[in-house]
N, C-alpha and C. Protein backbone atom coordinates (compact mmCIF):
# COMPACT_ATOMS: atom_id res chain seq x y z
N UNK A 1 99.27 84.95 87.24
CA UNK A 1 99.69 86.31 86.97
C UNK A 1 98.47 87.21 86.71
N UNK A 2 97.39 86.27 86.28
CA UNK A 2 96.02 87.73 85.59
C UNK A 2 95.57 87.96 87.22
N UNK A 3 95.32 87.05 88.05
CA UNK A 3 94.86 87.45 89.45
C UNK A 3 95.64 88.49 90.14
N UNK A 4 97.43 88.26 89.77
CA UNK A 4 97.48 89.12 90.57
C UNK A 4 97.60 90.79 89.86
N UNK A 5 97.36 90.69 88.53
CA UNK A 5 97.14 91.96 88.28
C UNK A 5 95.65 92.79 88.12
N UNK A 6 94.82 91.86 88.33
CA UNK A 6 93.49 91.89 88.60
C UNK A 6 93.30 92.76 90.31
N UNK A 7 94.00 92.14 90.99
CA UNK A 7 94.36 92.23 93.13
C UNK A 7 94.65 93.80 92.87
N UNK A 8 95.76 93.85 91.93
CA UNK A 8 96.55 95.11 91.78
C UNK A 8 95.52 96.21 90.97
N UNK A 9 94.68 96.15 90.10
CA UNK A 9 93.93 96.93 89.47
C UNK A 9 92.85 96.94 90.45
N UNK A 10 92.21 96.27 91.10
CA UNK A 10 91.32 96.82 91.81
C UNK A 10 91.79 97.27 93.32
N UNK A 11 93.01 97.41 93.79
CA UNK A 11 93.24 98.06 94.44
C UNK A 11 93.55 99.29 93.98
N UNK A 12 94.07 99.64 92.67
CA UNK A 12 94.76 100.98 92.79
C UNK A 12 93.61 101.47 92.08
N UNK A 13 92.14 100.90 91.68
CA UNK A 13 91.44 101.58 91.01
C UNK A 13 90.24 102.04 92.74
N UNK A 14 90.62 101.25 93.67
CA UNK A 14 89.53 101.94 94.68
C UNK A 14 89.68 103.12 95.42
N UNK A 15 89.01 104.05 95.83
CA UNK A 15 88.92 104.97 96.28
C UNK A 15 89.83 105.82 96.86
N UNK A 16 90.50 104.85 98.08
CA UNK A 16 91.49 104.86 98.75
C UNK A 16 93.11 105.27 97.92
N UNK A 17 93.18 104.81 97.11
CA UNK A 17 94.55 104.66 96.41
C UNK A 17 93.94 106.37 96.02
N UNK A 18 92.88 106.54 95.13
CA UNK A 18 93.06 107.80 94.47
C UNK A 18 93.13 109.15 95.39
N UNK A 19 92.59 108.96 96.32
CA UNK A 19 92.46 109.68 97.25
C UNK A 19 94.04 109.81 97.89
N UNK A 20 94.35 108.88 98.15
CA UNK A 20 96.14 109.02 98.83
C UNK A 20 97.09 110.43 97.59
N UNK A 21 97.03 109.69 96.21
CA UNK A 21 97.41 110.21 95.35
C UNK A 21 97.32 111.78 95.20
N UNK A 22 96.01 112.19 95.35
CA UNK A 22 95.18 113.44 95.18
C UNK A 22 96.05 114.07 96.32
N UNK A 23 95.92 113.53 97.35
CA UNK A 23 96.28 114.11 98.47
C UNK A 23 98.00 114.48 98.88
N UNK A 24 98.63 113.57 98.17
CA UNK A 24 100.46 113.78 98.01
C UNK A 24 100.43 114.78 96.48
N UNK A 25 99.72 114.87 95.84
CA UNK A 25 99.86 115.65 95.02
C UNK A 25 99.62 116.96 95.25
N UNK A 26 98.25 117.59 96.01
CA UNK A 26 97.99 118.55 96.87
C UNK A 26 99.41 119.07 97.38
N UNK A 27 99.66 117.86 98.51
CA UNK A 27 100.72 118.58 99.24
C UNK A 27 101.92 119.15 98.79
N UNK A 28 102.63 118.37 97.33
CA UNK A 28 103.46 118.82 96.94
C UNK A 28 103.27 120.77 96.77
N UNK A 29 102.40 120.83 96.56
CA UNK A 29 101.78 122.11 95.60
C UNK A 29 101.83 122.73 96.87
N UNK A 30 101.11 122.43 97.57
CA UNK A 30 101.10 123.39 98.99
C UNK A 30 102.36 123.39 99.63
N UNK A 31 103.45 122.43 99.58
CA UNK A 31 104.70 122.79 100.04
C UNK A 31 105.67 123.57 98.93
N UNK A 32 105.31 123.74 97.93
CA UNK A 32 105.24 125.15 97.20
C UNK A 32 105.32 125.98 97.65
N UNK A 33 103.86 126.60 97.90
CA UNK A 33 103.34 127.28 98.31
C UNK A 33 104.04 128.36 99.43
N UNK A 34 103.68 127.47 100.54
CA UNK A 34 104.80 127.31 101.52
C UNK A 34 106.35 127.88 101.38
N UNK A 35 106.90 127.10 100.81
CA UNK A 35 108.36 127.65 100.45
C UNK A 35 108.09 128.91 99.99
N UNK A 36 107.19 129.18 99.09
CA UNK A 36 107.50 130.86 98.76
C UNK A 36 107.23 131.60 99.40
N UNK A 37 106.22 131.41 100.45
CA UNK A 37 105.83 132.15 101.54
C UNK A 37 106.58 132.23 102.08
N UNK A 38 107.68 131.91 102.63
CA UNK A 38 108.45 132.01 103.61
C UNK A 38 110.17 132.21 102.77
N UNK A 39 110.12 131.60 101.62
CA UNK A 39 111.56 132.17 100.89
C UNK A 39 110.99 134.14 100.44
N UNK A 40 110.10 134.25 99.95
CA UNK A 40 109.81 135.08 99.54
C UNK A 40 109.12 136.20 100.27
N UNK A 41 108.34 136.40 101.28
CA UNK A 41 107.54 137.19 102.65
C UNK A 41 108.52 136.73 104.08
N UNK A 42 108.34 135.58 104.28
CA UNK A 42 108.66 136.16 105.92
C UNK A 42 110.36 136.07 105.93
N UNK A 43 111.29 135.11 105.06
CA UNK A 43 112.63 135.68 104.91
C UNK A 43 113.12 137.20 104.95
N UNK A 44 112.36 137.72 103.37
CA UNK A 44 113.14 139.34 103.47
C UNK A 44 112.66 139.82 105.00
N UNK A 45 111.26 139.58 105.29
CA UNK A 45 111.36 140.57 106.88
C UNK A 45 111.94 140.39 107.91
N UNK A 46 112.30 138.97 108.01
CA UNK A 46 113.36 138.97 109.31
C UNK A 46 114.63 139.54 108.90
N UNK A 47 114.87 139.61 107.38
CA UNK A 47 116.14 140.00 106.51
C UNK A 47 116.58 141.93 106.95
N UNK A 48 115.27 141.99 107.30
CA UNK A 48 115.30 143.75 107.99
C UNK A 48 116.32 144.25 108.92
N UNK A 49 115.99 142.52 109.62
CA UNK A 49 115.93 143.15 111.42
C UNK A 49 117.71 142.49 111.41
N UNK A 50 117.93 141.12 110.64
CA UNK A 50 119.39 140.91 110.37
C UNK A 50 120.02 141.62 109.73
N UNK A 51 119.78 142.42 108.88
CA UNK A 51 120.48 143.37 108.00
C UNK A 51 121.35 142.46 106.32
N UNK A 52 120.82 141.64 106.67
CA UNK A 52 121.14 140.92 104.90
C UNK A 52 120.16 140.18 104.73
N UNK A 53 120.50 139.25 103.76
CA UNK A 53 119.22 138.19 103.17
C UNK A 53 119.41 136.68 104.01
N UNK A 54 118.41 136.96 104.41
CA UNK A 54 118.63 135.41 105.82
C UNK A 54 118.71 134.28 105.37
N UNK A 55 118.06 133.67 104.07
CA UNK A 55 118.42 132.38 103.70
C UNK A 55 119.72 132.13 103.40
N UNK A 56 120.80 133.10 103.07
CA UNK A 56 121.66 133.31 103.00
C UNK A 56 123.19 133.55 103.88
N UNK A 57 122.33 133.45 105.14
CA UNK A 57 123.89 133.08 106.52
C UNK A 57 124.17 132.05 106.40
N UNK A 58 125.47 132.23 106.81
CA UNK A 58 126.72 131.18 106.45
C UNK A 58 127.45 131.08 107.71
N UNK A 59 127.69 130.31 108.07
CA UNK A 59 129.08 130.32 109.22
C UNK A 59 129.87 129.26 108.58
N UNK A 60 131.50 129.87 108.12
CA UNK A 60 132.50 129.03 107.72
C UNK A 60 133.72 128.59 108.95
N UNK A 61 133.96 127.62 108.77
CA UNK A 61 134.99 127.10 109.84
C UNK A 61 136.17 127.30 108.65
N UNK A 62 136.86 128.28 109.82
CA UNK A 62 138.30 128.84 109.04
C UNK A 62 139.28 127.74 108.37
N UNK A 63 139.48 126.44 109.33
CA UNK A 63 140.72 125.59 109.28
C UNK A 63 140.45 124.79 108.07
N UNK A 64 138.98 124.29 108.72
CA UNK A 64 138.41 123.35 107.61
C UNK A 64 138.03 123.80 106.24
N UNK A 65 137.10 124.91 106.55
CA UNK A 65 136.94 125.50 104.81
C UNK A 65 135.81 125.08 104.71
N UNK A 66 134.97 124.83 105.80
CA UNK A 66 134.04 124.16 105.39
C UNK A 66 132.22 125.16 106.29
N UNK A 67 132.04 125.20 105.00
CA UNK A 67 130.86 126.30 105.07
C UNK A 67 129.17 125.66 105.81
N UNK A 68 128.57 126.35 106.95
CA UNK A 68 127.46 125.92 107.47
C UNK A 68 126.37 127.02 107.45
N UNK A 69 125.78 126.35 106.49
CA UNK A 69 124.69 127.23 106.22
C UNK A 69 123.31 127.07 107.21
N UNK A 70 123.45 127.69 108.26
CA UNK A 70 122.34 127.87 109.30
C UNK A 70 120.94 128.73 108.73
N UNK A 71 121.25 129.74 107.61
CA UNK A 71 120.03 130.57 107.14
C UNK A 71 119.51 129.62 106.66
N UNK A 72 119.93 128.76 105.86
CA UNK A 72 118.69 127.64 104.97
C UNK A 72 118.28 126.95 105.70
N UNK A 73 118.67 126.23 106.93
CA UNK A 73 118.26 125.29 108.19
C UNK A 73 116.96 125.92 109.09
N UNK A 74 117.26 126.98 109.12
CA UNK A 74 116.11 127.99 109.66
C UNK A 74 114.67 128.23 108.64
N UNK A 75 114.95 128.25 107.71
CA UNK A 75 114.16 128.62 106.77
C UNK A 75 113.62 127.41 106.84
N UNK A 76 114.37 126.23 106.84
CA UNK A 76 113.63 124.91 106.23
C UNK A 76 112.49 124.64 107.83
N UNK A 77 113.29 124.95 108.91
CA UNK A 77 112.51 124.90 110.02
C UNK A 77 110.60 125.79 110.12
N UNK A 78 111.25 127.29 109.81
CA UNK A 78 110.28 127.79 109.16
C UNK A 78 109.03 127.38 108.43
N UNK A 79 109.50 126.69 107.22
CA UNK A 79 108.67 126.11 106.66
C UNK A 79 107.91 124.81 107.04
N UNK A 80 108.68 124.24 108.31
CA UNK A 80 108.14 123.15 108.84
C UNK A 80 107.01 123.31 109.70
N UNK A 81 106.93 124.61 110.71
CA UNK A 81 105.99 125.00 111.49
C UNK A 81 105.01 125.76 110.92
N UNK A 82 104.82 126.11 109.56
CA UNK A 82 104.23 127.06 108.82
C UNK A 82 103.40 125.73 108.32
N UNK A 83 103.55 124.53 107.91
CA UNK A 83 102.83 123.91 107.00
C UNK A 83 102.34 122.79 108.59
N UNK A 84 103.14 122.55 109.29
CA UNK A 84 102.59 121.66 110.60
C UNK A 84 101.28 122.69 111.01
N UNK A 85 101.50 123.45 111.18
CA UNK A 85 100.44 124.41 111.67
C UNK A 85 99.54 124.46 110.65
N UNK A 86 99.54 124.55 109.12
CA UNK A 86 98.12 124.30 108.34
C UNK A 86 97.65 123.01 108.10
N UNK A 87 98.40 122.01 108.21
CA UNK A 87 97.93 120.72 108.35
C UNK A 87 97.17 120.42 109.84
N UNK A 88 97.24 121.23 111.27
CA UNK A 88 96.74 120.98 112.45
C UNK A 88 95.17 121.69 112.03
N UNK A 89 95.34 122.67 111.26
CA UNK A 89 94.09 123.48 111.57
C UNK A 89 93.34 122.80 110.09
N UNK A 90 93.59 122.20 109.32
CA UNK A 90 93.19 120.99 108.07
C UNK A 90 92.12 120.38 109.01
N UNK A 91 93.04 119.42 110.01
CA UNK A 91 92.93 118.36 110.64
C UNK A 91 91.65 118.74 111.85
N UNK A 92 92.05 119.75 112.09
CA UNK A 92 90.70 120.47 113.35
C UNK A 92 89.49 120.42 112.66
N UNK A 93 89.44 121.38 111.36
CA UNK A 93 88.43 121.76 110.52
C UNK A 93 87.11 120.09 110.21
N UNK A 94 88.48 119.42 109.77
CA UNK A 94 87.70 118.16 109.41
C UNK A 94 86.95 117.10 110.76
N UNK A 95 87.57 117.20 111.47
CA UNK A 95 87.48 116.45 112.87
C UNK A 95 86.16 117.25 113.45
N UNK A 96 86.38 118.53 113.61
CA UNK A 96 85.01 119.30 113.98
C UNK A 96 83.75 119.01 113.01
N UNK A 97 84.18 118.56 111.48
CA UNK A 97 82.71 118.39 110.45
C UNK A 97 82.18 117.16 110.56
N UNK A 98 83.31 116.04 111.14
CA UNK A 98 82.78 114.44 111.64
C UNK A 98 81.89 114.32 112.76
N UNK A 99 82.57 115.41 113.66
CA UNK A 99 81.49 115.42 115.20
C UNK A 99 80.23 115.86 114.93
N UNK A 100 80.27 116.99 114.34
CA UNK A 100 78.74 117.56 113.94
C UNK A 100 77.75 116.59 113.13
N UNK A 101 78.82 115.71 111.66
CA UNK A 101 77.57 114.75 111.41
C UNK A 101 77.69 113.57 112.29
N UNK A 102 78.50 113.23 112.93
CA UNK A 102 78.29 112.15 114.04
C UNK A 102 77.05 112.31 114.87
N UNK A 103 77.30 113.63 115.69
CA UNK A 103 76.45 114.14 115.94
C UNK A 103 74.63 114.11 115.95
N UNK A 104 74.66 114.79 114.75
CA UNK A 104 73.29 114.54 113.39
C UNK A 104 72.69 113.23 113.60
N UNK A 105 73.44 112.23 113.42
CA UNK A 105 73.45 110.98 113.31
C UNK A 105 72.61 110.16 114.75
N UNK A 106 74.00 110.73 115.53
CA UNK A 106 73.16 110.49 116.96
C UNK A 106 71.76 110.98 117.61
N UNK A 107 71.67 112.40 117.06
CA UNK A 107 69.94 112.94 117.35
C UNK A 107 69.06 111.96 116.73
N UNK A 108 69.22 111.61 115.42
CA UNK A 108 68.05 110.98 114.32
C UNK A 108 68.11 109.53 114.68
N UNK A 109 69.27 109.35 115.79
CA UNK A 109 68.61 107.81 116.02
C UNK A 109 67.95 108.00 117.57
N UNK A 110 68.35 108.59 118.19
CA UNK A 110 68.01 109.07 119.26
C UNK A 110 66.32 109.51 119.11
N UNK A 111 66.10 110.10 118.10
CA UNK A 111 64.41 110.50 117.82
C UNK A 111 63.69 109.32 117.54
N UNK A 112 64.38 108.05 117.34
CA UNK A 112 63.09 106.98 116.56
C UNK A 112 63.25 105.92 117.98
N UNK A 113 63.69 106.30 119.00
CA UNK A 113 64.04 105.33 119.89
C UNK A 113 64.13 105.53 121.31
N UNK A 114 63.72 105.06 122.32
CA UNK A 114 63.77 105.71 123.93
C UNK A 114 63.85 104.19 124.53
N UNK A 115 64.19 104.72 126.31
CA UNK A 115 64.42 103.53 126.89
C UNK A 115 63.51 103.44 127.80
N UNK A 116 63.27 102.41 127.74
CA UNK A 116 61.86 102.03 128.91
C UNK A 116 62.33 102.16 130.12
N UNK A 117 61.69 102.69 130.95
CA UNK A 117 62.37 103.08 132.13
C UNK A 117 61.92 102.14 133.37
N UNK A 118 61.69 100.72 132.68
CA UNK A 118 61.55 99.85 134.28
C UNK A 118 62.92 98.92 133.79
N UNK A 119 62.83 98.49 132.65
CA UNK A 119 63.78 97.15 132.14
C UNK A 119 65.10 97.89 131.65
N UNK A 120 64.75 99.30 131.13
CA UNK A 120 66.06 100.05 130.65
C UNK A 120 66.28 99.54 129.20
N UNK A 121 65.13 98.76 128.31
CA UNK A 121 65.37 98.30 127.45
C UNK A 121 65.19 99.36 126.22
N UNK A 122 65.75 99.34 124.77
CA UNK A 122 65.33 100.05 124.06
C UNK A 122 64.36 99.81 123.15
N UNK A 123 63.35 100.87 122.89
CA UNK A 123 61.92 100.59 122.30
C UNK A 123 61.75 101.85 121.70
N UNK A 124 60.96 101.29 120.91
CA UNK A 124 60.34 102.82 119.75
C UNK A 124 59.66 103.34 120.15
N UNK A 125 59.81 104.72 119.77
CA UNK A 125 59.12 106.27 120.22
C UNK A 125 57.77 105.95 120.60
N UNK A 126 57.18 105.43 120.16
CA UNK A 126 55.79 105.34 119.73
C UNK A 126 55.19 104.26 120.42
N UNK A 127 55.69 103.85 121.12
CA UNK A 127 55.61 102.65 121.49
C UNK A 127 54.96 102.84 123.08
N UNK A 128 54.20 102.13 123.16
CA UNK A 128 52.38 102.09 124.71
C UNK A 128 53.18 101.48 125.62
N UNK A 129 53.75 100.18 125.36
CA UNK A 129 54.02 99.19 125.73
C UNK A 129 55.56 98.27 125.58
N UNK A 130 56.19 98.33 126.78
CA UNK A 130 57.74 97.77 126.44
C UNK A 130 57.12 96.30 126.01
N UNK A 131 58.35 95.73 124.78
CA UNK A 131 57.82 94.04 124.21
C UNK A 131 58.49 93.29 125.26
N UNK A 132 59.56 93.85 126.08
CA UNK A 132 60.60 92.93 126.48
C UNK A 132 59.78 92.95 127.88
N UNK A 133 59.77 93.80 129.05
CA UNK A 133 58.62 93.41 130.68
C UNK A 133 57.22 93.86 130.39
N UNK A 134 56.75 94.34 129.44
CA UNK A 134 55.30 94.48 129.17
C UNK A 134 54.76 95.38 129.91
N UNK A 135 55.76 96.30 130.16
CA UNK A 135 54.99 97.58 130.86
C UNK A 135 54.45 98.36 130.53
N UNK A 136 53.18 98.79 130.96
CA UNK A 136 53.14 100.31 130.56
C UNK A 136 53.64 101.54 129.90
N UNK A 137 53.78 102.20 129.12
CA UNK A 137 55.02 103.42 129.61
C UNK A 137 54.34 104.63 128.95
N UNK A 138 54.35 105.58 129.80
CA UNK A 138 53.69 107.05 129.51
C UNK A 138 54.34 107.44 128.21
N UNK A 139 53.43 108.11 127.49
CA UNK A 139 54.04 109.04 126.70
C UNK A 139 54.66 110.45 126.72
């Protein structure tokens, strides 16, 4: 039992776990956010152009009695493409900052290193002489 609560503490104490956490906690807040943006700004303005309060359409089926609320379905849709769309441009932002230090990464190894151009082998900058066919090689 101490191992496996040992397995369990150092998993939920590594990086990964806190980071997940941080990150569903974020989102809650930002789907907040979200909801008010869109219960509160872009509802009343489409609320203009419908002439009532849009979270608020209803279509009732007479026989049944039974009420379908399409304004909140919309809204919830709303809010789905409003937060898909800041999570795409999240996701761009970060993806574009990996390439650039990928990038980085690739110049600074690229500077300590070249390829000999009879064997195609790789050899250091600095280097008179390939180790691998013993050629020559200009600087």
């Amino acid at each position: 039992m101490k191992k496996f609560l040992r397995e369990f503490r150092d998993f939920a104490v590594k990086g990964n776990a806190f980071d997940l956490a941080v990150g569903v906690i974020i989102g809650a807040a930002f789907q907040t956010i979200i909801g008010s943006l869109t219960n509160d700004i872009i509802n009343p303005i489409i609320g203009i152009f419908a002439k009532k309060d849009f979270s608020n359409l209803v279509f009732t089926v007479p026989y049944f009695n039974v009420s379908i609320r399409y304004g909140a379905f919309v809204t919830t849709v709303i809010n789905f493409i409003i937060m898909a769309f800041a999570v795409f441009l999240i996701v761009k932002a970060v993806n574009k900052m990996t390439d650039l230090f990928s990038k980085k990464e690739e110049i600074a190894e690229e500077s300590v290193t070249k390829e000999c151009p009879y064997c195609k082998s790789e050899i250091s900058i600095e280097a008179v002489r390939c180790p691998f066919c013993t050629s020559e090689i200009d600087k």
